[in-house]
Protein backbone atom coordinates (compact mmCIF):
# COMPACT_ATOMS: atom_id res chain seq x y z
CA UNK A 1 0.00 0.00 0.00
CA UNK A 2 1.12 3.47 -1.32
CA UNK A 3 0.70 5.91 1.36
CA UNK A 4 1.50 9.91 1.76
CA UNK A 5 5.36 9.96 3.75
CA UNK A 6 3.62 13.49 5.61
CA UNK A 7 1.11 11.76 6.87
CA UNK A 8 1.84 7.98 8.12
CA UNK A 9 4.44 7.75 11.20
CA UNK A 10 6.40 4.74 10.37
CA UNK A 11 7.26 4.50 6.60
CA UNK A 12 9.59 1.85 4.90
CA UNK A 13 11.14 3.05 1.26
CA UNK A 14 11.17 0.75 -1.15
CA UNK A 15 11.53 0.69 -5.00
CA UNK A 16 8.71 2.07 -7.12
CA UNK A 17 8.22 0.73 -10.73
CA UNK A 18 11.22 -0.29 -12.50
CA UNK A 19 13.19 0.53 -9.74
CA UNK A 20 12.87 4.83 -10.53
CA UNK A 21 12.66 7.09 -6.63
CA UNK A 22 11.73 5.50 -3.89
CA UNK A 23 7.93 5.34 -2.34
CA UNK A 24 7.03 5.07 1.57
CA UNK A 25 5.57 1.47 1.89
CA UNK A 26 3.26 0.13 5.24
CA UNK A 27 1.10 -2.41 6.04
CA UNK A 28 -2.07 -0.43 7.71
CA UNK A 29 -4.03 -3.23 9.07
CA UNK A 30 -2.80 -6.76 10.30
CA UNK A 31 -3.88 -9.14 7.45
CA UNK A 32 -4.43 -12.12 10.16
CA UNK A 33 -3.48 -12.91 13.95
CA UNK A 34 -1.61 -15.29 15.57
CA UNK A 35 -3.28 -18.84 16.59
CA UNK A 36 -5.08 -18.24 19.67
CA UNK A 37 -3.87 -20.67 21.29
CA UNK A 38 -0.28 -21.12 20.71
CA UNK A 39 2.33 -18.29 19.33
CA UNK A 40 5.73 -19.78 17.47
CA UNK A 41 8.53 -18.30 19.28
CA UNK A 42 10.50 -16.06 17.42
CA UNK A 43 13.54 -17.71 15.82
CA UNK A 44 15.30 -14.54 14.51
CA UNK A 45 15.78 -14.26 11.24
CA UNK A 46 19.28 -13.18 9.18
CA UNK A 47 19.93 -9.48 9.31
CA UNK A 48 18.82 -7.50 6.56
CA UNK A 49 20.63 -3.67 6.95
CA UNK A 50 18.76 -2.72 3.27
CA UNK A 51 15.65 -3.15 5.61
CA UNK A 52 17.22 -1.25 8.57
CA UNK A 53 18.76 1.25 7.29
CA UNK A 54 15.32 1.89 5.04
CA UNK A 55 13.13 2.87 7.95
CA UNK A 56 12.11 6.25 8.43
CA UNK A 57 9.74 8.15 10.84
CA UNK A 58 7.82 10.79 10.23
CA UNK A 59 7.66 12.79 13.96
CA UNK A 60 5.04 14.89 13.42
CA UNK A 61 2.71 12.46 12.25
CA UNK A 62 3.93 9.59 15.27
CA UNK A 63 3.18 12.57 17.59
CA UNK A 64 -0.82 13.39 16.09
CA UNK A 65 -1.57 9.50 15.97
CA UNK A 66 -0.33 9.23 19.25
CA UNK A 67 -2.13 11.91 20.87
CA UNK A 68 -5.38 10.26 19.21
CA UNK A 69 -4.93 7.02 21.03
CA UNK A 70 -6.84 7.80 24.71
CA UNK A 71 -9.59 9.96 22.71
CA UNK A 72 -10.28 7.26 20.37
CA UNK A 73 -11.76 4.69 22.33
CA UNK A 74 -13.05 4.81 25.81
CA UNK A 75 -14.82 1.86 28.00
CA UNK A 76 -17.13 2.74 30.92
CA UNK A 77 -18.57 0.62 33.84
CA UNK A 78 -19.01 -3.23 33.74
CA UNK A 79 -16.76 -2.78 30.54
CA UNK A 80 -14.14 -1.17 32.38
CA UNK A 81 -13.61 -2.91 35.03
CA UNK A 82 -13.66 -6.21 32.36
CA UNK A 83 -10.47 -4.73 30.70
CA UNK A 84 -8.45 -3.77 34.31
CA UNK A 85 -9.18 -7.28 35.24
CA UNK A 86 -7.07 -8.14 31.86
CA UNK A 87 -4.44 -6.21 32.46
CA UNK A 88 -3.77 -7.23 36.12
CA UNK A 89 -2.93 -10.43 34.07
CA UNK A 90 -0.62 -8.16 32.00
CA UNK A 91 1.26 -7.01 34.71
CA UNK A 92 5.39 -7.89 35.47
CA UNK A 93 4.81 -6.85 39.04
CA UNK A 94 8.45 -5.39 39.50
CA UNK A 95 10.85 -4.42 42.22
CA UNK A 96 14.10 -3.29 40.98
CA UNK A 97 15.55 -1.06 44.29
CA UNK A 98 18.68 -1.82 45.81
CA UNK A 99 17.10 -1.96 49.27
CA UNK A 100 15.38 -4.78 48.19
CA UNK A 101 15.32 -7.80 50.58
CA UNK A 102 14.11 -11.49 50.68
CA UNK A 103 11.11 -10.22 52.98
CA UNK A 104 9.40 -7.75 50.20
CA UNK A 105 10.04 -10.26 47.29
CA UNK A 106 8.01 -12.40 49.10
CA UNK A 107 5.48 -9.97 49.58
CA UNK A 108 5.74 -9.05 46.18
CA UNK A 109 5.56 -12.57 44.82
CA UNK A 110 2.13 -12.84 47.50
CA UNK A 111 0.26 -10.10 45.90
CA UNK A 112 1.23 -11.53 42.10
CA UNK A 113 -0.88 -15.01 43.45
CA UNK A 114 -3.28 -12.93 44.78
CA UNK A 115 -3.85 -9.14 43.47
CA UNK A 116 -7.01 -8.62 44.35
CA UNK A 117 -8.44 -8.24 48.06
CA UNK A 118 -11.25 -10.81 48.71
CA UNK A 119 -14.16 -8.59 48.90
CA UNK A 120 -13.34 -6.69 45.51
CA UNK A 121 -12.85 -10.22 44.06
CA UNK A 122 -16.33 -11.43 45.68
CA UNK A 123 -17.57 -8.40 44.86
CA UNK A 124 -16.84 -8.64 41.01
CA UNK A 125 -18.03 -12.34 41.18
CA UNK A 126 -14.28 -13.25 39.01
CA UNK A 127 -13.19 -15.33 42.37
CA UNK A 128 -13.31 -18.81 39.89
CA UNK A 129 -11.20 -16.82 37.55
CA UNK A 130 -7.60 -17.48 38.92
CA UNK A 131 -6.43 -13.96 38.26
CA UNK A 132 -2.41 -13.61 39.12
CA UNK A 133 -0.02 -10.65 37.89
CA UNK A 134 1.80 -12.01 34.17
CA UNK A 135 5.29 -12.33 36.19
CA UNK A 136 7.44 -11.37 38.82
CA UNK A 137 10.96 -9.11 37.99
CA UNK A 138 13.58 -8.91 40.25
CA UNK A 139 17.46 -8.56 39.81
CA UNK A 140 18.84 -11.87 39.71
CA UNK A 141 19.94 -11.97 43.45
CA UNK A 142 16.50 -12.27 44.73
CA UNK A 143 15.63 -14.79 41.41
CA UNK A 144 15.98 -17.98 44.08
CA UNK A 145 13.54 -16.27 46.36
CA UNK A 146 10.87 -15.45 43.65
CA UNK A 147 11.14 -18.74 42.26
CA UNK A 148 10.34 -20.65 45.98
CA UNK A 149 7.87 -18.45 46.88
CA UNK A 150 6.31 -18.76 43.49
CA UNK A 151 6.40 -22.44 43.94
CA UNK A 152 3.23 -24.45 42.52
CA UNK A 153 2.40 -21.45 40.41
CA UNK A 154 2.31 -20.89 36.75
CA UNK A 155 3.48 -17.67 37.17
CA UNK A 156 7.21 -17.22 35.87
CA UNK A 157 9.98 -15.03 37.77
CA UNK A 158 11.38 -12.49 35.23
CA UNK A 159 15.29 -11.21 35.77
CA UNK A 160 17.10 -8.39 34.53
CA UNK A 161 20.17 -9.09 33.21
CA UNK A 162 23.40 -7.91 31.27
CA UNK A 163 24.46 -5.28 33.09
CA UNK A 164 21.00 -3.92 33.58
CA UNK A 165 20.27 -0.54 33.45
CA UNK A 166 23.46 0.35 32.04
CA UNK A 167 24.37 -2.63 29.84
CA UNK A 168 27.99 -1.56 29.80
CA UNK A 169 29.74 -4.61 32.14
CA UNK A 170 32.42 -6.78 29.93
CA UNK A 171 30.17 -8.95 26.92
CA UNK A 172 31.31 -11.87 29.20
CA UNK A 173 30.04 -10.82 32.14
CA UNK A 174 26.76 -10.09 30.77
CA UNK A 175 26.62 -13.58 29.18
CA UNK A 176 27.29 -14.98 32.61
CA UNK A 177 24.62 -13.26 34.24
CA UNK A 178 21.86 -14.44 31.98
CA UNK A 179 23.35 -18.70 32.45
CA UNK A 180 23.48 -17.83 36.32
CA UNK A 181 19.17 -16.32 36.04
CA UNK A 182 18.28 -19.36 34.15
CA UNK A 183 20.33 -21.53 36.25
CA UNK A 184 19.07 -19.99 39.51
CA UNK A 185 14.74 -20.70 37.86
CA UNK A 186 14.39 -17.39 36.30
CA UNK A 187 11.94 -18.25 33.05
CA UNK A 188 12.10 -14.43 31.45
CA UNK A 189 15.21 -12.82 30.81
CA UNK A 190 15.07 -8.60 30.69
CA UNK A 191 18.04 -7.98 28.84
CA UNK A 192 19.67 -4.55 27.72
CA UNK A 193 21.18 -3.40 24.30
CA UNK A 194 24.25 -1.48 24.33
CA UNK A 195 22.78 1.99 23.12
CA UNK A 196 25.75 3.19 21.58
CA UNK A 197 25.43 0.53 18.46
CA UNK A 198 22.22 2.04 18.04
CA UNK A 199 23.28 5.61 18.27
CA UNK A 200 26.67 5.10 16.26
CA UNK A 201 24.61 3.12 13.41
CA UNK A 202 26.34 -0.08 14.40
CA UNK A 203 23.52 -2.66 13.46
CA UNK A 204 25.66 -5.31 13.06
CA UNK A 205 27.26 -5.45 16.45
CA UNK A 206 23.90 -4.99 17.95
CA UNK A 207 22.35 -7.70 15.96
CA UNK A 208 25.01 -9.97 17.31
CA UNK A 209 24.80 -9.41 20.88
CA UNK A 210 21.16 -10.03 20.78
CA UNK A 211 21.42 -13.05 19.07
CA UNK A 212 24.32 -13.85 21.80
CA UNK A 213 21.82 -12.86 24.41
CA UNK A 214 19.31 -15.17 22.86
CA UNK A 215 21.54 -18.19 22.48
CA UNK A 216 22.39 -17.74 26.60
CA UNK A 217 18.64 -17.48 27.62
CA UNK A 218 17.94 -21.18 26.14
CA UNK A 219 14.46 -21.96 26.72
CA UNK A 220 13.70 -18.57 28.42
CA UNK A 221 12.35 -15.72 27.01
CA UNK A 222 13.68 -12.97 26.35
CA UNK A 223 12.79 -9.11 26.31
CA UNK A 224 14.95 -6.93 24.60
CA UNK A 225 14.81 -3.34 26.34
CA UNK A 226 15.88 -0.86 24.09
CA UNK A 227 16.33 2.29 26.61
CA UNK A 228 14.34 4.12 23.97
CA UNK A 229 14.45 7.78 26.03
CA UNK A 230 18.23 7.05 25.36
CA UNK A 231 17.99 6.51 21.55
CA UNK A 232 18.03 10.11 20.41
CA UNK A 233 15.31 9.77 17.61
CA UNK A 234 12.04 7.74 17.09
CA UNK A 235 13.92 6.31 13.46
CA UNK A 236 16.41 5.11 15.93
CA UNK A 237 13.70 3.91 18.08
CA UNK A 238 12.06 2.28 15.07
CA UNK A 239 15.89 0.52 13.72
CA UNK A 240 16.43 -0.67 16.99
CA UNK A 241 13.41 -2.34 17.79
CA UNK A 242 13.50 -4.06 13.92
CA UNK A 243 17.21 -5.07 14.94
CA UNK A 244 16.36 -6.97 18.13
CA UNK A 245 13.26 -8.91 16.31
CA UNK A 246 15.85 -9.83 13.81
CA UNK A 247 18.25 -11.06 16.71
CA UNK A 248 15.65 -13.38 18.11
CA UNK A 249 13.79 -11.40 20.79
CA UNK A 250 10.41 -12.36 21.82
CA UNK A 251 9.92 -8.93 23.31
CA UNK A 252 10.67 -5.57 22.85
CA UNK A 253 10.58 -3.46 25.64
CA UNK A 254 10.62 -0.03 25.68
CA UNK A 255 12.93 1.06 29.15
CA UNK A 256 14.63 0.38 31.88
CA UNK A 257 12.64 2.65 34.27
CA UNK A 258 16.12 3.83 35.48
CA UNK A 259 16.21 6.56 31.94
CA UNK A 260 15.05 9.80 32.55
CA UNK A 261 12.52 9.30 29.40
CA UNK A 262 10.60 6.35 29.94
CA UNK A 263 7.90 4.45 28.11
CA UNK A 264 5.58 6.86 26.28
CA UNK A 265 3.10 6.33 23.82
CA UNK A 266 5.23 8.05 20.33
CA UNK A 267 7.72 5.20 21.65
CA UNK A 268 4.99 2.49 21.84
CA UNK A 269 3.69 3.66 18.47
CA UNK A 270 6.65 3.01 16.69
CA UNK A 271 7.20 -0.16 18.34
CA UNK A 272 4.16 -1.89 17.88
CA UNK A 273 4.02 -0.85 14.26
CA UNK A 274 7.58 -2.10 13.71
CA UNK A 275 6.59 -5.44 15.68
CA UNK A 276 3.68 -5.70 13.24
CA UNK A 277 5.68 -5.33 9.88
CA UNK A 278 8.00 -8.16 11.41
CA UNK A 279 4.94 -10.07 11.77
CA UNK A 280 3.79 -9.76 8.22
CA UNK A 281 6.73 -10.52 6.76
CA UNK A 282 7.64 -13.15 9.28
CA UNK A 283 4.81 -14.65 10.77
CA UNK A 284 6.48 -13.79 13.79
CA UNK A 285 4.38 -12.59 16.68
CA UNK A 286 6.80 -10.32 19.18
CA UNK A 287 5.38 -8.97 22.29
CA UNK A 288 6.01 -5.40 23.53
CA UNK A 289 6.33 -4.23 27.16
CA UNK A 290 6.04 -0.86 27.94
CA UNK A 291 7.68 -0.19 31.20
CA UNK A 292 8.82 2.92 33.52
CA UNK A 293 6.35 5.43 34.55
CA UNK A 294 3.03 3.70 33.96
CA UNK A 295 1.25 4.56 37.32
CA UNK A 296 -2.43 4.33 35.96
CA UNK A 297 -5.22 2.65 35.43
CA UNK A 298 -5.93 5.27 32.57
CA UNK A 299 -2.47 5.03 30.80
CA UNK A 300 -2.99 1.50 31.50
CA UNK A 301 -5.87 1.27 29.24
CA UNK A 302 -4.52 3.49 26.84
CA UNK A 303 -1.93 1.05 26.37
CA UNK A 304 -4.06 -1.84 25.91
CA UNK A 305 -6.68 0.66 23.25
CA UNK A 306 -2.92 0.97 21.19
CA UNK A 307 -2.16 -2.69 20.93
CA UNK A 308 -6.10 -3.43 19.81
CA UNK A 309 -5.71 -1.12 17.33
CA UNK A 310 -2.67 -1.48 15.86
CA UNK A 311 -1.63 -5.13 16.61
CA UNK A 312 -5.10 -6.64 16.99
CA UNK A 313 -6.95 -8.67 20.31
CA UNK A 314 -4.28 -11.33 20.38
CA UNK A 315 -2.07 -8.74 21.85
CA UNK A 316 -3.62 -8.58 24.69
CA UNK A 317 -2.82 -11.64 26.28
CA UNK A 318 0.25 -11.98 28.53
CA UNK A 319 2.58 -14.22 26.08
CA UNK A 320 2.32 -10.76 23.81
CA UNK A 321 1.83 -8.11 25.62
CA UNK A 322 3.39 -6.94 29.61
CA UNK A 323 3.04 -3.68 31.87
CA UNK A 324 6.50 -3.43 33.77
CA UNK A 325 5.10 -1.52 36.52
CA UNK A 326 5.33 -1.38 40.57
CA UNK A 327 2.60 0.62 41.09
CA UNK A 328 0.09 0.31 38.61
CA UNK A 329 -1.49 -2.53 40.20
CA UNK A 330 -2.47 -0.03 43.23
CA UNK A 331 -4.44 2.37 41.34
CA UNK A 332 -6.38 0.20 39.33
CA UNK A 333 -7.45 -1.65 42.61
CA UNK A 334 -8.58 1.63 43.40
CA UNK A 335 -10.71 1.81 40.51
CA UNK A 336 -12.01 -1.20 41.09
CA UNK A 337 -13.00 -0.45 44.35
CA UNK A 338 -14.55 2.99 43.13
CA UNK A 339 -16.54 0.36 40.31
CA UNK A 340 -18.34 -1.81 43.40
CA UNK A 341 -18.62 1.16 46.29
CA UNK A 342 -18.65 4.23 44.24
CA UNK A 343 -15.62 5.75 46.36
CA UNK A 344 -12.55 6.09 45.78
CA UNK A 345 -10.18 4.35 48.28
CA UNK A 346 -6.74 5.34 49.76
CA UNK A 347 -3.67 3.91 48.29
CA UNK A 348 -3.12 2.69 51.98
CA UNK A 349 -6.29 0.29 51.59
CA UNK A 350 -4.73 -1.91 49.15
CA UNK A 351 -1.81 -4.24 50.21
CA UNK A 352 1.12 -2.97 49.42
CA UNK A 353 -0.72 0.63 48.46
């Protein structure tokens, strides 16, 4: 599909008839989904720099359809409190503090079995439902005390790895850290790109160390964060996030939470639009986790409107889609509560508010 380079965010040149100038090229609408019930991991694929170095992004435009996305769609009552429900599922209930102790991962790895009070869950009637946070993150010194208390669960201890937030310890090092996570239980893998391949145009070295990080993580996932607020430009945004598909990442993820730009929804736009040209040229399904800053039950859903319309409903289930988020879960308890009483609690009400 032909489309105007002024007006559509995320454009790809590519030859026009007979190979004369160059046209922007995109994929508007997702020609199918994923299976339902089971998404291929992605295998990587060989790295293409024409592709790469093709991409551009149109600002202006990224900015307008962003700034569309919480006006477009809007859910009220019953409907609501349905879709906060979901994205408790969504959530990678996170501590990442270096006062962190044994005691609080437990605590945090109690209200991931169990986010809901009893009375808000009786209330709702959803008490058969099961409902648990997606997964629990932690640096990987506290991994062997997720993964007991977590014990008899389905829910899957996430790590942070390679030198997280920084990503600049010795390749080695960062290598070692992702064997010693998956040694230690740890089923998700956070890892970090080194953000000056990105910013110095070195796609090759960055496509390699994913595909390093990949190989290490075996049969655990992994999420690629990109650092985006650290990427200078949304086309670097855009080149980084096709590089790490193309390294093997089942995630993209947009920060560390540490940046002092964190996830916002230009970055998520470019994202999920470059995770859905990957997927129709692939039929590769990568999820996206926005992460740092997302407080509320209102950005939450604003997040969840963006992957419905550009990536489609199967993006809203966990094995495509995360929240990385330590307070999130509070306020849309709140909401919750305001849904059944009609008042709006105190943070204080709600374990670990």
């Amino acid at each position: 599909m032909t489309v105007n380079r002024h007006s559509d965010p995320v454009a790809r040149s590519a030859p026009q008839g007979g190979g004369h100038g160059l046209r922007p090229v995109l994929v508007r609408e997702p020609r199918h989904e994923p299976p339902a019930d089971h998404v291929e991991r992605n295998p990587g694929t060989p790295l293409d720099l024409d592709a790469v170095r093709a991409v551009r992004v149109n600002r202006s435009a990224v900015e307008r359809r962003a700034a569309t996305i919480p006006t477009r769609r809007t859910v009220k009552k019953e409907w609501q409190a349905a879709w906060l429900l979901r994205a408790i599922t969504l959530i990678d209930l996170t501590t990442l503090s270096g006062d962190d102790t044994p005691g609080n991962v437990r605590r945090l790895c109690a209200k991931a079995m169990r986010p809901l009070r009893d009375d808000v869950e009786r209330g709702l009637g959803v008490e058969s439902l099961g409902i648990t946070a997606g997964a629990v993150c932690v640096y990987h010194a506290m991994v062997p005390t997720a993964v007991e208390a977590l014990g008899g669960t389905e829910i899957p201890v996430a790590a942070v790895s390679t030198g997280f937030p920084a990503g600049l310890s010795p390749f080695a090092q960062r290598l070692e850290e992702i064997h010693a996570s998956v040694a230690a239980g740890a089923r998700e893998i956070d890892i970090v790109i080194t953000r000056s391949h990105v910013l110095t145009g070195n796609y090759e070295a960055l496509y390699h160390e994913v595909k390093a990080f990949r190989a290490a993580c075996g049969d655990a996932h992994m999420k690629a964060i990109l650092a985006t607020g650290e990427l200078a430009t949304l086309g670097n945004v855009a080149r980084a996030s096709l590089v790490a598909m193309q390294g093997g990442a089942d995630f993209i993820k947009t920060s560390t939470g540490k940046e002092g730009v964190n996830a916002t929804m230009p970055f998520a736009l470019v994202m999920a639009r470059m995770i859905r040209e990957y997927f129709e040229r692939t039929g590769y399904a990568v999820g996206f986790k926005p992460a740092g800053g997302i407080r509320t039950a209102r950005q939450a859903l604003e997040y969840l409107y963006l992957m419905k319309e550009e990536l489609g409903n199967r993006w809203l289930r966990a094995d495509l889609f995360r929240f990385g988020a330590s307070s999130l879960l509070t306020d849309i308890e709140r909401q919750l509560e305001m849904f059944l009483t009609g008042r709006y609690a105190a943070a204080h009400r709600q374990p670990m508010g």
